[in-house]
C-alpha atoms as a PDB file:
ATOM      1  CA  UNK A   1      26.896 -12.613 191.860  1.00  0.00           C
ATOM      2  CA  UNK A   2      28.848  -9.092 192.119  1.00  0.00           C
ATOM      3  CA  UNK A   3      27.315  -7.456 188.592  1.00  0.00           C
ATOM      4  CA  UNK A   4      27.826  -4.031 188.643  1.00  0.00           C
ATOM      5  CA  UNK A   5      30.384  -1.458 190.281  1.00  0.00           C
ATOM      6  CA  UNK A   6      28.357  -0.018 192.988  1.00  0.00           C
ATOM      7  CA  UNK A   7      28.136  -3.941 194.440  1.00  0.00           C
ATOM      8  CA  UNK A   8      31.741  -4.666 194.042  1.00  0.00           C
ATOM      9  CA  UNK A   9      32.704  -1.600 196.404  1.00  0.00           C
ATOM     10  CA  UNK A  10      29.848  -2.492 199.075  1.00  0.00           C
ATOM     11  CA  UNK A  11      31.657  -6.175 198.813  1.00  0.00           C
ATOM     12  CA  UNK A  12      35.073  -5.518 199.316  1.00  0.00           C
ATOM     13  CA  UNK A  13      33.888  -3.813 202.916  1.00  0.00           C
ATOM     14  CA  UNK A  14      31.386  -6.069 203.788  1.00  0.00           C
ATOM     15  CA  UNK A  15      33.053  -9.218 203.230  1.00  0.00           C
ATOM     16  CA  UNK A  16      36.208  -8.445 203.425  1.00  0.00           C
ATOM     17  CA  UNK A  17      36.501  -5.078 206.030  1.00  0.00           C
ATOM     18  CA  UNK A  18      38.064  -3.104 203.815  1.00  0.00           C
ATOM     19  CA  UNK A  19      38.586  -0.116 205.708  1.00  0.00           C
ATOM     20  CA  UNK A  20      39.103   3.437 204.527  1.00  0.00           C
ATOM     21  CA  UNK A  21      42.915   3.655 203.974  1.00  0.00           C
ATOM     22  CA  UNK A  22      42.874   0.043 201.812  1.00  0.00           C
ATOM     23  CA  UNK A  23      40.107   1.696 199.576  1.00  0.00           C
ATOM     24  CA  UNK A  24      42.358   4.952 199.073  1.00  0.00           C
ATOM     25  CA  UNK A  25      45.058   2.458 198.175  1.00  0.00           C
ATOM     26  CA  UNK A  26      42.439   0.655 195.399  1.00  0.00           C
ATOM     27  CA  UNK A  27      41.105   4.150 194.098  1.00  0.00           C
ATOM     28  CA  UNK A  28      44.788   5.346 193.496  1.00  0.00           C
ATOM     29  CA  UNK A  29      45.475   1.915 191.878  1.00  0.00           C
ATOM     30  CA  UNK A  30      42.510   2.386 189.362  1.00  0.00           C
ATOM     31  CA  UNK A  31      43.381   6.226 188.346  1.00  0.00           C
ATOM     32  CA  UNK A  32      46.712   5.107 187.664  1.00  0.00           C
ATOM     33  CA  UNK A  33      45.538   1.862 185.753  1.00  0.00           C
ATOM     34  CA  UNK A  34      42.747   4.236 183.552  1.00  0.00           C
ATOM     35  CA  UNK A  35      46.000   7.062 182.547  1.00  0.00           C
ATOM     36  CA  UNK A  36      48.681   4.163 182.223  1.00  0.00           C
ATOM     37  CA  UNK A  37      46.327   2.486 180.170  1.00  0.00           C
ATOM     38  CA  UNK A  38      46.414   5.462 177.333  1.00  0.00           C
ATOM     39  CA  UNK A  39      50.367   4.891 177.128  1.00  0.00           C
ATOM     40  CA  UNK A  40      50.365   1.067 177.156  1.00  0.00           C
ATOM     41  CA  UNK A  41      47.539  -2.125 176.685  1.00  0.00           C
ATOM     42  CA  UNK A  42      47.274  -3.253 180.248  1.00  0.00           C
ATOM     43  CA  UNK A  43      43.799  -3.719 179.983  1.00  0.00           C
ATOM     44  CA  UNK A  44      40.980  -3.913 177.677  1.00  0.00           C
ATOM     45  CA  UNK A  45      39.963  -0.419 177.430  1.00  0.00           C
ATOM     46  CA  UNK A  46      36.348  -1.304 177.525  1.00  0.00           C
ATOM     47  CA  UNK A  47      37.068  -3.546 180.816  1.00  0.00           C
ATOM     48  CA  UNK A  48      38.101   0.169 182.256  1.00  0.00           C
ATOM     49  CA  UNK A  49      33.718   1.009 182.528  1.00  0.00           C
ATOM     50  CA  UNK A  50      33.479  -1.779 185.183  1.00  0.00           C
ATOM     51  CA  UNK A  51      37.200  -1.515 186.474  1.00  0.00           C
ATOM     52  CA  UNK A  52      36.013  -2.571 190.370  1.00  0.00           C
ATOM     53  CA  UNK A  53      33.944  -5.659 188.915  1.00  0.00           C
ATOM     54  CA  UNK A  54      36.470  -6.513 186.605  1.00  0.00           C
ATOM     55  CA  UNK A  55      39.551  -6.462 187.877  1.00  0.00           C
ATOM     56  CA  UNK A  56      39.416  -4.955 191.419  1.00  0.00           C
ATOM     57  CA  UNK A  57      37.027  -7.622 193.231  1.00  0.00           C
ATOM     58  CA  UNK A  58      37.723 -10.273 190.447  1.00  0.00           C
ATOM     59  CA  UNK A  59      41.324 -10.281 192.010  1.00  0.00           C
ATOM     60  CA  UNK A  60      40.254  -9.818 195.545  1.00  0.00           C
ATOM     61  CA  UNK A  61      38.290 -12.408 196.145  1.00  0.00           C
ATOM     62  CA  UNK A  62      41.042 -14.667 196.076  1.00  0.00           C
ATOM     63  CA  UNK A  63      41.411 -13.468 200.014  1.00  0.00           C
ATOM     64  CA  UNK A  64      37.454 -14.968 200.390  1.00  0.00           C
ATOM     65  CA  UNK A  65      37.862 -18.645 198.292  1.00  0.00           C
ATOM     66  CA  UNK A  66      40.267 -20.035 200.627  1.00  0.00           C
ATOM     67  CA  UNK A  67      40.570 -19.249 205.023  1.00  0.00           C
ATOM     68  CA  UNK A  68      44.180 -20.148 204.175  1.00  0.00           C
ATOM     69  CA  UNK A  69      44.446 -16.139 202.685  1.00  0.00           C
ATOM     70  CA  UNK A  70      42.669 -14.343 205.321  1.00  0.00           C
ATOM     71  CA  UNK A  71      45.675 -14.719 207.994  1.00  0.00           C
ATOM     72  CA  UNK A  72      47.925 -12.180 205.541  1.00  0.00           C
ATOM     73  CA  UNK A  73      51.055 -13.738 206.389  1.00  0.00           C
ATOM     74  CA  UNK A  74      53.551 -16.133 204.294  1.00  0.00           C
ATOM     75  CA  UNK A  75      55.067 -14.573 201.084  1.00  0.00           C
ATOM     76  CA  UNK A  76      52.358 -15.084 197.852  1.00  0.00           C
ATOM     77  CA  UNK A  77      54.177 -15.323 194.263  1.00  0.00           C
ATOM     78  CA  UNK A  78      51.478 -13.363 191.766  1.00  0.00           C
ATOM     79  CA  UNK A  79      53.239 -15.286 187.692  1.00  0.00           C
ATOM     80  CA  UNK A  80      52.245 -13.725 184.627  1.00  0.00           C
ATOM     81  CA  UNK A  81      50.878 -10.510 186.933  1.00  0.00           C
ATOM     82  CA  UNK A  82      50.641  -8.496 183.900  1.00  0.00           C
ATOM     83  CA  UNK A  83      48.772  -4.672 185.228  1.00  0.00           C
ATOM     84  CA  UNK A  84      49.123  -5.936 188.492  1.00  0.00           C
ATOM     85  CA  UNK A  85      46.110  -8.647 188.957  1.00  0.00           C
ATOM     86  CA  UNK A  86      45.433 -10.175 191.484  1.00  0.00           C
ATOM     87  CA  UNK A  87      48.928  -9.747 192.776  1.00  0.00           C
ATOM     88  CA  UNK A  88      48.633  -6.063 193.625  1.00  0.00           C
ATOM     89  CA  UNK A  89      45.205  -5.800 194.741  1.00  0.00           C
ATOM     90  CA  UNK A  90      45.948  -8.106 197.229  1.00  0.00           C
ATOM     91  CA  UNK A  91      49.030  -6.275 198.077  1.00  0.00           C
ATOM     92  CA  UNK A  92      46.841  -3.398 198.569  1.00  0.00           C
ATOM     93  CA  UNK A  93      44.283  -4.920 200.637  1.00  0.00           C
ATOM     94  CA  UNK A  94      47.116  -6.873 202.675  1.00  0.00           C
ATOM     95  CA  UNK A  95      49.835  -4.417 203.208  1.00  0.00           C
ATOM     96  CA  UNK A  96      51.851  -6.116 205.420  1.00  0.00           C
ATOM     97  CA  UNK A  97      52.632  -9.092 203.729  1.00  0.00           C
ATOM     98  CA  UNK A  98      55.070  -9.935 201.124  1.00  0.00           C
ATOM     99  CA  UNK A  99      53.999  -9.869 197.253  1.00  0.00           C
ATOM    100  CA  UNK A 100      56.113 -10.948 194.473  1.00  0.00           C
ATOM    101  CA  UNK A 101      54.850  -9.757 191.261  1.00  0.00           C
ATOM    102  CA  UNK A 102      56.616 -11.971 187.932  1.00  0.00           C
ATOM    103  CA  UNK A 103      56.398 -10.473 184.284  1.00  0.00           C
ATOM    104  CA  UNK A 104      58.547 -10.857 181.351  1.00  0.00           C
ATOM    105  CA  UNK A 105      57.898  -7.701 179.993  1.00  0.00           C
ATOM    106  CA  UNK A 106      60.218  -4.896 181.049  1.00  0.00           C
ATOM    107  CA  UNK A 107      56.906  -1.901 180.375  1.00  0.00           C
ATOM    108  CA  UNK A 108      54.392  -3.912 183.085  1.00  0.00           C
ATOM    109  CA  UNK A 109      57.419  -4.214 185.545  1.00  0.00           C
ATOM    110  CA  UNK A 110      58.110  -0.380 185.442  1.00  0.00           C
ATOM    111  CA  UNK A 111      54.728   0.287 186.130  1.00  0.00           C
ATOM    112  CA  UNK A 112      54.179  -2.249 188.691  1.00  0.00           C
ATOM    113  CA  UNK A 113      56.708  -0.750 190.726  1.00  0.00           C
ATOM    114  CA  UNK A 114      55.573   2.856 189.927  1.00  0.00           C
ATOM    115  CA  UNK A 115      52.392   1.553 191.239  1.00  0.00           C
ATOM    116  CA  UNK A 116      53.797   0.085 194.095  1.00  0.00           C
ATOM    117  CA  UNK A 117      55.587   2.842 195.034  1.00  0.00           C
ATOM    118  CA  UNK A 118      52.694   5.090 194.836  1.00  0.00           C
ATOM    119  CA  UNK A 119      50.498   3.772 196.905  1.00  0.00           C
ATOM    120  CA  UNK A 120      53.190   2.926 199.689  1.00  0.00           C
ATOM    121  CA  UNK A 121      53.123  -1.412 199.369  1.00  0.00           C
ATOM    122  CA  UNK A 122      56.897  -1.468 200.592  1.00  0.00           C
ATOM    123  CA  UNK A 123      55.996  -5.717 201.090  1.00  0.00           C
ATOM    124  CA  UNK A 124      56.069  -5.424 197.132  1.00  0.00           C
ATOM    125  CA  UNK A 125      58.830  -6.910 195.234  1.00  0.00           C
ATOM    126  CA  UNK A 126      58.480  -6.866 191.259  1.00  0.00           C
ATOM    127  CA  UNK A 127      60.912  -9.547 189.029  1.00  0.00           C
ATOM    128  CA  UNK A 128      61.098  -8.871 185.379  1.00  0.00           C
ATOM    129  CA  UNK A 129      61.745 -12.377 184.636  1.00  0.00           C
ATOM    130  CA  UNK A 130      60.737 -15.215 182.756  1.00  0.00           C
ATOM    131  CA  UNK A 131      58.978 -17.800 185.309  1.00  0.00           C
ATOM    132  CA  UNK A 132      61.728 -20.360 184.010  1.00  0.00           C
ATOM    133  CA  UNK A 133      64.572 -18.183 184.627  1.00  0.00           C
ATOM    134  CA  UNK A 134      63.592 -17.651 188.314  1.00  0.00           C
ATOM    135  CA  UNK A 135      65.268 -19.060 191.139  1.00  0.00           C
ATOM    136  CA  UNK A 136      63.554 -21.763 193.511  1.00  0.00           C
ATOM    137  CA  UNK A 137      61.899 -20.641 196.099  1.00  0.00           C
ATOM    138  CA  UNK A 138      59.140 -21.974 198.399  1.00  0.00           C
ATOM    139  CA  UNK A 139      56.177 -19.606 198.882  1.00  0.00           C
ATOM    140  CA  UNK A 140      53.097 -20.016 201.192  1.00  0.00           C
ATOM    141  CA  UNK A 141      50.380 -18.706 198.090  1.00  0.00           C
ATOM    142  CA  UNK A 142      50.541 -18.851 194.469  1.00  0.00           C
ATOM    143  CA  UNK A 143      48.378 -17.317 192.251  1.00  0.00           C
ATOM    144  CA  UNK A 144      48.045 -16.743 188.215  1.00  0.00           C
ATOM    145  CA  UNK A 145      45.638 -14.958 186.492  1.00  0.00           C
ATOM    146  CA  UNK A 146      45.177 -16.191 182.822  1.00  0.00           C
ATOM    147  CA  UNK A 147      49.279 -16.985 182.560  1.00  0.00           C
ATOM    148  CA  UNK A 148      48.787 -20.546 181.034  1.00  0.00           C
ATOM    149  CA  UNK A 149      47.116 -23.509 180.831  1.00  0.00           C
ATOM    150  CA  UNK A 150      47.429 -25.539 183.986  1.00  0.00           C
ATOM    151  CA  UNK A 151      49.157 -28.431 182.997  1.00  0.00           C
ATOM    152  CA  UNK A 152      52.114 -26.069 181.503  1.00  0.00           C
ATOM    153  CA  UNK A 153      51.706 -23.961 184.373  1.00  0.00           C
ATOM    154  CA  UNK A 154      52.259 -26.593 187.258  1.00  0.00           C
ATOM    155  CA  UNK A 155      55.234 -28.320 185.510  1.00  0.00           C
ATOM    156  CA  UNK A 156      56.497 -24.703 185.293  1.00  0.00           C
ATOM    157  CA  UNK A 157      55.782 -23.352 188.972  1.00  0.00           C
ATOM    158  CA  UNK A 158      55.924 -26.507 190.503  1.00  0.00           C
ATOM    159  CA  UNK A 159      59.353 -26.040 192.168  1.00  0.00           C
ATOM    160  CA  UNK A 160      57.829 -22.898 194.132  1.00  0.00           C
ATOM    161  CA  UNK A 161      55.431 -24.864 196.092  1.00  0.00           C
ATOM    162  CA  UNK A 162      55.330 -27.203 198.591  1.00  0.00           C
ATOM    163  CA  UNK A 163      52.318 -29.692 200.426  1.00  0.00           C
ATOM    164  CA  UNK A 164      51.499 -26.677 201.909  1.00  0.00           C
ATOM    165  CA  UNK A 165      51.391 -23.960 199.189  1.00  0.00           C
ATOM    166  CA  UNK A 166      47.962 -22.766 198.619  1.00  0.00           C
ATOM    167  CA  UNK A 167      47.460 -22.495 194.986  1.00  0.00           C
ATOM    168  CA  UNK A 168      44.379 -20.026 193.804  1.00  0.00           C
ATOM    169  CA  UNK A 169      44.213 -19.943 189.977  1.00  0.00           C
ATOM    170  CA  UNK A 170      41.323 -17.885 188.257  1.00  0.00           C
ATOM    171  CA  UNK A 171      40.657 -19.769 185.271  1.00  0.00           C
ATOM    172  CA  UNK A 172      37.570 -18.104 183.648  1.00  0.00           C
ATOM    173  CA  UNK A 173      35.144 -20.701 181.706  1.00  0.00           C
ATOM    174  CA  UNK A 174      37.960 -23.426 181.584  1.00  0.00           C
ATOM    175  CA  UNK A 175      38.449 -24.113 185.242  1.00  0.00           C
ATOM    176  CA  UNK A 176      36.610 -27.284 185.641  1.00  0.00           C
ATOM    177  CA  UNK A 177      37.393 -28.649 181.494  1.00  0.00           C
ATOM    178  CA  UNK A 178      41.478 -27.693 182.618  1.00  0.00           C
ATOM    179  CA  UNK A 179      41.281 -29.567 185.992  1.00  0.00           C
ATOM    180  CA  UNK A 180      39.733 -32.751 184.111  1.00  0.00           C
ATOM    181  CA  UNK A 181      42.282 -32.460 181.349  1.00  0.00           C
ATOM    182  CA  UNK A 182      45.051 -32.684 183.849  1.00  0.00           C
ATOM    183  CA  UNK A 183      47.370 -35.722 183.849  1.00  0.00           C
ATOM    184  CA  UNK A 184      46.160 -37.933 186.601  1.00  0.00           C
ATOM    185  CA  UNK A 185      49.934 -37.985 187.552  1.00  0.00           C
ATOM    186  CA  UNK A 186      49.660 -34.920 189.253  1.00  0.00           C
ATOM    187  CA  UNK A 187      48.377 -35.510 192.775  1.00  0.00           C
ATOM    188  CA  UNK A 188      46.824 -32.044 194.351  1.00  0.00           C
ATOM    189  CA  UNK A 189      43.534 -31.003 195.674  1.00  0.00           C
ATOM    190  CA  UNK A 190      42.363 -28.680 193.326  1.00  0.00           C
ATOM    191  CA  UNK A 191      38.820 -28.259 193.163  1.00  0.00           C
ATOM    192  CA  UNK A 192      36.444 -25.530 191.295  1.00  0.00           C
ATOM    193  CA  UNK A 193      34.967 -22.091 193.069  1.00  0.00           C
ATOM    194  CA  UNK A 194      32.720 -20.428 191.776  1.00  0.00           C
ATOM    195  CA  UNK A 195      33.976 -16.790 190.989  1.00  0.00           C
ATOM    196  CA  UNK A 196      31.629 -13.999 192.158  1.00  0.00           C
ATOM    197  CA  UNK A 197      32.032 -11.635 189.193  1.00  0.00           C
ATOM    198  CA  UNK A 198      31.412 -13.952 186.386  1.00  0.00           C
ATOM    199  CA  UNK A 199      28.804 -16.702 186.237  1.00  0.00           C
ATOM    200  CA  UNK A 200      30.564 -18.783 183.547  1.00  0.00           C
ATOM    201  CA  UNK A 201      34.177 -18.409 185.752  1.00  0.00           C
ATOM    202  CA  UNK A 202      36.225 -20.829 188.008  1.00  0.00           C
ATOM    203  CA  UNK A 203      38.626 -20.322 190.348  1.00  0.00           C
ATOM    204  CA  UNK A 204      40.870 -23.293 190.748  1.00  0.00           C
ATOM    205  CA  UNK A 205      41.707 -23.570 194.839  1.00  0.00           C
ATOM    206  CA  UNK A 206      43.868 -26.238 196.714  1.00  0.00           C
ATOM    207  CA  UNK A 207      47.135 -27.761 196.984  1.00  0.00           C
ATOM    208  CA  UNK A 208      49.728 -29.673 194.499  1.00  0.00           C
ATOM    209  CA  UNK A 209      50.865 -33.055 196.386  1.00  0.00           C
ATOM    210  CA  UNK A 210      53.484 -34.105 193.892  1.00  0.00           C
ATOM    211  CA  UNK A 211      54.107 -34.308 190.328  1.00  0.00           C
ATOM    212  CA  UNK A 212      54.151 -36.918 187.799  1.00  0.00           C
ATOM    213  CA  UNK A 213      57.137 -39.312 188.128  1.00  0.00           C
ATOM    214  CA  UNK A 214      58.627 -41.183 184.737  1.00  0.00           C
ATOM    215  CA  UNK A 215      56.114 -43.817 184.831  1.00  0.00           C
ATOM    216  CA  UNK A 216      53.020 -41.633 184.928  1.00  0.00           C
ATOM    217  CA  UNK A 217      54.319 -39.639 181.805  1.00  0.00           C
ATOM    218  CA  UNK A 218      54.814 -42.956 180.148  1.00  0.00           C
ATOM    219  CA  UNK A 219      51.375 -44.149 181.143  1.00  0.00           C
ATOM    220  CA  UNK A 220      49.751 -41.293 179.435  1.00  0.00           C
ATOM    221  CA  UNK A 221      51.955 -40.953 176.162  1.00  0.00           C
ATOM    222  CA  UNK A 222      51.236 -45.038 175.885  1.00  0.00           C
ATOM    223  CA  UNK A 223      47.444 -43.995 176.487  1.00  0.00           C
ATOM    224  CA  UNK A 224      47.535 -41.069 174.136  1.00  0.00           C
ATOM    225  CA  UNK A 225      49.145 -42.982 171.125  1.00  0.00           C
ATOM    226  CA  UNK A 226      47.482 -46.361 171.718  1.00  0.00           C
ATOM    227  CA  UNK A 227      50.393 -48.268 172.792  1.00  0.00           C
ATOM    228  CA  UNK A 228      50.638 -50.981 175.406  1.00  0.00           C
ATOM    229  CA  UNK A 229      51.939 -49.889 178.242  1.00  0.00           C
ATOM    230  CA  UNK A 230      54.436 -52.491 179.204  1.00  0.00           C
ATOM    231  CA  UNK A 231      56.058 -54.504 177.310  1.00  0.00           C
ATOM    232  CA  UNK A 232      54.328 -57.694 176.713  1.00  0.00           C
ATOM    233  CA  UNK A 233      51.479 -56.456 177.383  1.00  0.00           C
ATOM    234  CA  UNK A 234      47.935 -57.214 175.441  1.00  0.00           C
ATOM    235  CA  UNK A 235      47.198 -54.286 172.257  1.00  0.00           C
END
């Protein structure tokens, strides 16, 4: 378990070969996150004394849960991205590849491409948008940090994935109580990780399969309100 600031650095180049320039990129991104920070609530100000444990290797290890995120190539769609995590540490630690980073607030956006800009991620393309007012597009990696609960948040992001989207969802003490809760319509692979900077976290990892048809909504509102399921059927 990464539990203190001087481990999170050693991590990021031992296990994932961070090399000088991506660290530059990660020191730049935490100045600017500590004086933005002062002029807007990105973060919790306290989270600021442990900003590489936190928020820094709490967003990269996304690139260590899954092989599927080593390669660095296919574009990843960061929802709900908020001060930029994990969607911009990644973009910082995988330059080359294309980043989309979603908010609905019009401050975050402006700084996420100030940020962007700064520390030369041209891959980066910010959206001020609601995730229900953007357009349908596949992507090869999508990732959330704390946008929503995961039933809302597949039958919202659904359309952006396909069999082989790799989803990576850091879900903090509710990753395994979420994944049970979720309608058994939804056929995926998800299963539990254990995230490396917080012993009580989850990372939900895998792949969504399809999503519930008519009938398996049915089946669950008939199970949730004790009615039969068919008609004719035995109370």
């Amino acid at each position: 378990m990464i539990d203190n600031e001087a481990a999170a650095r050693a991590w990021l180049v031992d296990a994932l070969g961070a090399d000088r320039t991506a660290l530059e990129r990660l020191e730049c991104l935490v100045a600017m996150l500590a004086e933005e920070n002062q002029r807007q609530n990105l973060v919790a100000r306290a989270s600021l004394d442990h900003v590489w444990q936190r928020h820094i290797v709490d967003s990269a290890q996304l690139l260590s849960v899954s092989r599927g995120t080593t390669v660095g190539e296919g574009a990843w769609l960061d929802l709900g991205t908020g001060a930029g995590f994990p969607g911009l540490v990644i973009a910082a630690m995988q330059p080359t590849r294309e980043v989309v980073l979603v908010d609905s607030r019009r401050l975050r956006t402006e700084w996420l491409a100030r940020a962007a800009d700064a520390l030369g991620l041209d891959r980066v393309r910010v959206v001020l948008s609601k995730v229900e007012d953007l357009p349908t597009r596949a992507h090869a990696v999508i990732s959330a940090r704390a946008f929503a609960p995961l039933e809302r948040l597949l039958s919202l992001s659904a359309r952006f994935s396909t069999s082989q989207t790799l989803w990576l969802l850091p879900k903090g003490a509710k990753a395994r109580h979420e994944l049970q809760e979720l309608c058994k319509g939804w056929r995926h692979t998800f299963h539990v990780e254990q995230s490396l900077t917080d012993a009580a976290a989850g990372v939900l990892v895998g792949h969504l399969l399809g999503a519930p048809t008519t009938n398996d909504t049915a089946q669950v509102r008939n199970s949730t309100t004790g009615h039969p399921a068919r008609k004719g059927a035995r109370p």
